[in-house]
C-alpha atoms as a PDB file:
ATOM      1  CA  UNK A   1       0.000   0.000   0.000  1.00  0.00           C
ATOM      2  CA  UNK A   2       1.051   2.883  -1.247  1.00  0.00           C
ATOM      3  CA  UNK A   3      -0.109   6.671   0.681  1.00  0.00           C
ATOM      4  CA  UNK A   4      -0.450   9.314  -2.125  1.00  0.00           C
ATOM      5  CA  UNK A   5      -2.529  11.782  -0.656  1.00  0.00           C
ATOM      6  CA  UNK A   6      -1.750  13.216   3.287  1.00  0.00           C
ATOM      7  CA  UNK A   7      -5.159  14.898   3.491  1.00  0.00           C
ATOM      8  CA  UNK A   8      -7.752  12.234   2.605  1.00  0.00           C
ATOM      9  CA  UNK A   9      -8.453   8.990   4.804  1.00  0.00           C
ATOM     10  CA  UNK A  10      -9.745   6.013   3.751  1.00  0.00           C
ATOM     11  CA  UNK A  11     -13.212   3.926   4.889  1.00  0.00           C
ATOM     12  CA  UNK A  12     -13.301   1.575   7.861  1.00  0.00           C
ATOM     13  CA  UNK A  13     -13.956  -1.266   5.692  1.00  0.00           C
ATOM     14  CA  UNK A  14     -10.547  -0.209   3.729  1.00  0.00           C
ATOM     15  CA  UNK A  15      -8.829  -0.180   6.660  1.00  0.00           C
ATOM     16  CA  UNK A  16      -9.999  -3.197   8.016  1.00  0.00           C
ATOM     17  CA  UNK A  17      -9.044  -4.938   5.016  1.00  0.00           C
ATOM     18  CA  UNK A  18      -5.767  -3.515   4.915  1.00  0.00           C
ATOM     19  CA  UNK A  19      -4.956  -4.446   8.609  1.00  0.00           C
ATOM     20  CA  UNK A  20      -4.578  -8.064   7.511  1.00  0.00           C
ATOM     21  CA  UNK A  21      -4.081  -8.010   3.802  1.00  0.00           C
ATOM     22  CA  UNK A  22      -0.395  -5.417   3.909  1.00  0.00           C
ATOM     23  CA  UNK A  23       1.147  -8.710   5.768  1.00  0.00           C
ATOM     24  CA  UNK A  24       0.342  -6.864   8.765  1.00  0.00           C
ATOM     25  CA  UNK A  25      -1.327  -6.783  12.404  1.00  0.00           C
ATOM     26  CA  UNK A  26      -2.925  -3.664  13.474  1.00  0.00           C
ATOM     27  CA  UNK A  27      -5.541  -1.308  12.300  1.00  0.00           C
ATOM     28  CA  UNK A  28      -4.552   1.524  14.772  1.00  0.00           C
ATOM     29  CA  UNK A  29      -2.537   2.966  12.356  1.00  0.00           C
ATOM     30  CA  UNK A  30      -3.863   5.348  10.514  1.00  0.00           C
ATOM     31  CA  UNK A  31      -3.928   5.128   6.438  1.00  0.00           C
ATOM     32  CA  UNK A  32      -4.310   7.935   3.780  1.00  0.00           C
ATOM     33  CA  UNK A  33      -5.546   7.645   0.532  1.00  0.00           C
ATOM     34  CA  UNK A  34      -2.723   5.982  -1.887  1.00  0.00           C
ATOM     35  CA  UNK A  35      -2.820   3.017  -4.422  1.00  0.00           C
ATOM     36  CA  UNK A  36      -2.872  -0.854  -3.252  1.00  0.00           C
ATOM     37  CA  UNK A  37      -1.179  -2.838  -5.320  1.00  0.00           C
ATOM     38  CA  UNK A  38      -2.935  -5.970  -5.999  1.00  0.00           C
ATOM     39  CA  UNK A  39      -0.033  -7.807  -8.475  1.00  0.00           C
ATOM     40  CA  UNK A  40       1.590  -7.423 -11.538  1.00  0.00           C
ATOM     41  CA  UNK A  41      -0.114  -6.540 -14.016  1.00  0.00           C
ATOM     42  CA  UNK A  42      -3.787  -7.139 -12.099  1.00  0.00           C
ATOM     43  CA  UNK A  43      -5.457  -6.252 -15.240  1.00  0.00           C
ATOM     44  CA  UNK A  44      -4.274  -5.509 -18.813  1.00  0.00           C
ATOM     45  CA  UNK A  45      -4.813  -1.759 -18.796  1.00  0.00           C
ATOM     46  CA  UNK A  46      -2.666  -1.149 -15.481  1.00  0.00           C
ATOM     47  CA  UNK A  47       0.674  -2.481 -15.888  1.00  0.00           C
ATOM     48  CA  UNK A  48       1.436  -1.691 -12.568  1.00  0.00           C
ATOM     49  CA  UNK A  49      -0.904  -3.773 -10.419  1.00  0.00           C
ATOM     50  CA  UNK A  50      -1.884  -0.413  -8.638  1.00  0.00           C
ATOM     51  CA  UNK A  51      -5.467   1.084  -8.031  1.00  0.00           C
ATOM     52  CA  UNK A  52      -6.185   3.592  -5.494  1.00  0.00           C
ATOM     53  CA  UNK A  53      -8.481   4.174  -2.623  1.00  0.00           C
ATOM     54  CA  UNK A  54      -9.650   7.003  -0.750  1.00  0.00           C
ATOM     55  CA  UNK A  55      -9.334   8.984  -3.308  1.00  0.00           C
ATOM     56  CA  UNK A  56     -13.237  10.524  -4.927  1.00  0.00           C
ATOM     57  CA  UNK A  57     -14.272   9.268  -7.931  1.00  0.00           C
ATOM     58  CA  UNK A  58     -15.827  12.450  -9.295  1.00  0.00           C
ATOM     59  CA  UNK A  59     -13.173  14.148  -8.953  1.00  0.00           C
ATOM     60  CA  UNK A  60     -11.194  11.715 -10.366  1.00  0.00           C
ATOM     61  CA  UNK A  61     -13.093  11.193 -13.218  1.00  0.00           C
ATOM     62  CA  UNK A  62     -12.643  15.093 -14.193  1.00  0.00           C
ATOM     63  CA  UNK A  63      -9.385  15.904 -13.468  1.00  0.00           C
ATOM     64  CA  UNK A  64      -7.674  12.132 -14.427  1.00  0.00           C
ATOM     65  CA  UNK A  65      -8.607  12.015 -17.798  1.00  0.00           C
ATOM     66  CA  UNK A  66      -6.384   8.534 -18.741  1.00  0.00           C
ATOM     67  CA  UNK A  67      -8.668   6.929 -15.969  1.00  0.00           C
ATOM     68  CA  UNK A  68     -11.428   7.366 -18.367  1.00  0.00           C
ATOM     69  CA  UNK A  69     -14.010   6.981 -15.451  1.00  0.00           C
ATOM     70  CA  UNK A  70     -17.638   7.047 -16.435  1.00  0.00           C
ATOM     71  CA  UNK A  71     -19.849  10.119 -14.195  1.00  0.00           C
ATOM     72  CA  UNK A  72     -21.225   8.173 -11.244  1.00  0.00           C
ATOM     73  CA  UNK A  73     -24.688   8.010 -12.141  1.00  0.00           C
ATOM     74  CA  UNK A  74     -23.772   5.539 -14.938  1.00  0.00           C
ATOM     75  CA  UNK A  75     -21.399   3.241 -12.450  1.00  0.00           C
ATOM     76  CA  UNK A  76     -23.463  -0.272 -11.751  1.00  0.00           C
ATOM     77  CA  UNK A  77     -25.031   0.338  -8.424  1.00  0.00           C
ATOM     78  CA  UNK A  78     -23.156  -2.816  -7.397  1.00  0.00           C
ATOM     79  CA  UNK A  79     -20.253  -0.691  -6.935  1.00  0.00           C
ATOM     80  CA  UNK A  80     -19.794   1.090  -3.901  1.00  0.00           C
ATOM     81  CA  UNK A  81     -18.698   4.194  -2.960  1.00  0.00           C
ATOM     82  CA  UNK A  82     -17.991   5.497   1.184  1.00  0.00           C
ATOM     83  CA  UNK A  83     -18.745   9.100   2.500  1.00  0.00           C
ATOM     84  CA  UNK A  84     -20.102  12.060   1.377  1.00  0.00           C
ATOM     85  CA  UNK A  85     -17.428  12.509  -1.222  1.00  0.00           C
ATOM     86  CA  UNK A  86     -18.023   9.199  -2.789  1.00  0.00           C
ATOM     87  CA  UNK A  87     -14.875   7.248  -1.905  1.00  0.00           C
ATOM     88  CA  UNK A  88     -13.460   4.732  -3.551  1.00  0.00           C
ATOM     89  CA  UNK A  89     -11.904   1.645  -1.335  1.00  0.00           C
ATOM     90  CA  UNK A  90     -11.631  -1.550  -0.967  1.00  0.00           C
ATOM     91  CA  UNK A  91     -15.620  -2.459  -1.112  1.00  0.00           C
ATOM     92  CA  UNK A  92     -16.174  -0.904  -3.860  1.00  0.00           C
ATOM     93  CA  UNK A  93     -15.301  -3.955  -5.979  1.00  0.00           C
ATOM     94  CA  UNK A  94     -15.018  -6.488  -2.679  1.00  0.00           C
ATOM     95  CA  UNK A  95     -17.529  -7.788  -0.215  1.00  0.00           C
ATOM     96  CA  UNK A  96     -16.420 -10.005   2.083  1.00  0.00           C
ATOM     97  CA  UNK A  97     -19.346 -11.844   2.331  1.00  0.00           C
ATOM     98  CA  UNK A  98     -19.097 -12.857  -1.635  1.00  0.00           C
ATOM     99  CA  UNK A  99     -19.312 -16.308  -3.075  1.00  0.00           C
ATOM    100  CA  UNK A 100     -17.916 -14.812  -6.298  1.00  0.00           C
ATOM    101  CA  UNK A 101     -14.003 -15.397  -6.888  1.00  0.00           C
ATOM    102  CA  UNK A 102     -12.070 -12.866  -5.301  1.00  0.00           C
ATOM    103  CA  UNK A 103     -14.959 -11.727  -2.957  1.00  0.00           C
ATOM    104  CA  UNK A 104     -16.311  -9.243  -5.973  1.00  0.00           C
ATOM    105  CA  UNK A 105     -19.557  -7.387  -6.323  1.00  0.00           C
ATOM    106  CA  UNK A 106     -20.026  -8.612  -9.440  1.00  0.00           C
ATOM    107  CA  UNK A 107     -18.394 -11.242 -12.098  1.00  0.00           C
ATOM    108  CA  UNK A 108     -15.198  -9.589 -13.896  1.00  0.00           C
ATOM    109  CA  UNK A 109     -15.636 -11.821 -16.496  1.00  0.00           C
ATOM    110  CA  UNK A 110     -14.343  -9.747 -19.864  1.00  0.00           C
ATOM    111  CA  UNK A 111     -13.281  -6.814 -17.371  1.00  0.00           C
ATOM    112  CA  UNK A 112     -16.842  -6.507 -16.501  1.00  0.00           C
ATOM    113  CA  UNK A 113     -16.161  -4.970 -13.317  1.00  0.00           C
ATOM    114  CA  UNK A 114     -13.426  -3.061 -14.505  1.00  0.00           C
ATOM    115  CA  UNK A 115     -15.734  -1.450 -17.134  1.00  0.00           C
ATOM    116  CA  UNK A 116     -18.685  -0.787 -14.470  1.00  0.00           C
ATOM    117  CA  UNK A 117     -16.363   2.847 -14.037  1.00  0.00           C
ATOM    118  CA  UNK A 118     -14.213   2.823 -16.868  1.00  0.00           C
ATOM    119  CA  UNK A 119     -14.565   3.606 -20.405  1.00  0.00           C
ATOM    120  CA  UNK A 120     -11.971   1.446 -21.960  1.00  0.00           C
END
């Protein structure tokens, strides 16, 4: 996990997931928005393995123009978003309480998921 961003927080759920997930014990820390990297090359289109949380997606949609992020209105209501600034974390494409692989709202079959935000 990478912080990018001193000023924003992330979720509880984020955080919780975090705790265990960074190779880690301990949620009292407290984490900024950054990027988690998930693992080479998670998907084609990121060659990096990096997406970030805490950061809001409207904002991100108009000022990061490479994400190609769809407005939020369009975004499958599958997807979650935390706080009155419409965070993105970690349960925004996980629920722990899945059966799906990976614990994901919704098959990313084809990049499905992916392509519930982003115009690729």
């Amino acid at each position: 996990y990478i912080v990018t961003s001193n000023s924003l927080g992330i979720d509880a759920m984020s955080k919780n997931c975090i705790s265990c997930h960074d190779g880690s014990i301990g949620s009292v820390v407290e984490l900024k928005a950054g990027s988690w990297r998930h693992r080479e090359n998670f998907i084609k289109f990121d060659k990096g393995g990096m997406h970030p949380i805490g950061m809001n997606y409207e904002k991100a949609r108009l000022e990061n123009h490479k994400a190609a992020l769809k407005p939020i209105s369009m975004v499958d209501k599958r997807i979650r978003f935390f706080g009155n600034m419409n965070k993105v974390g970690c349960g925004s494409c996980h629920n722990p309480f899945s059966r799906k692989k990976n614990k994901l709202v919704l098959p990313n079959i084809g990049s499905k998921l992916c392509f519930a935000c982003h115009n690729m």
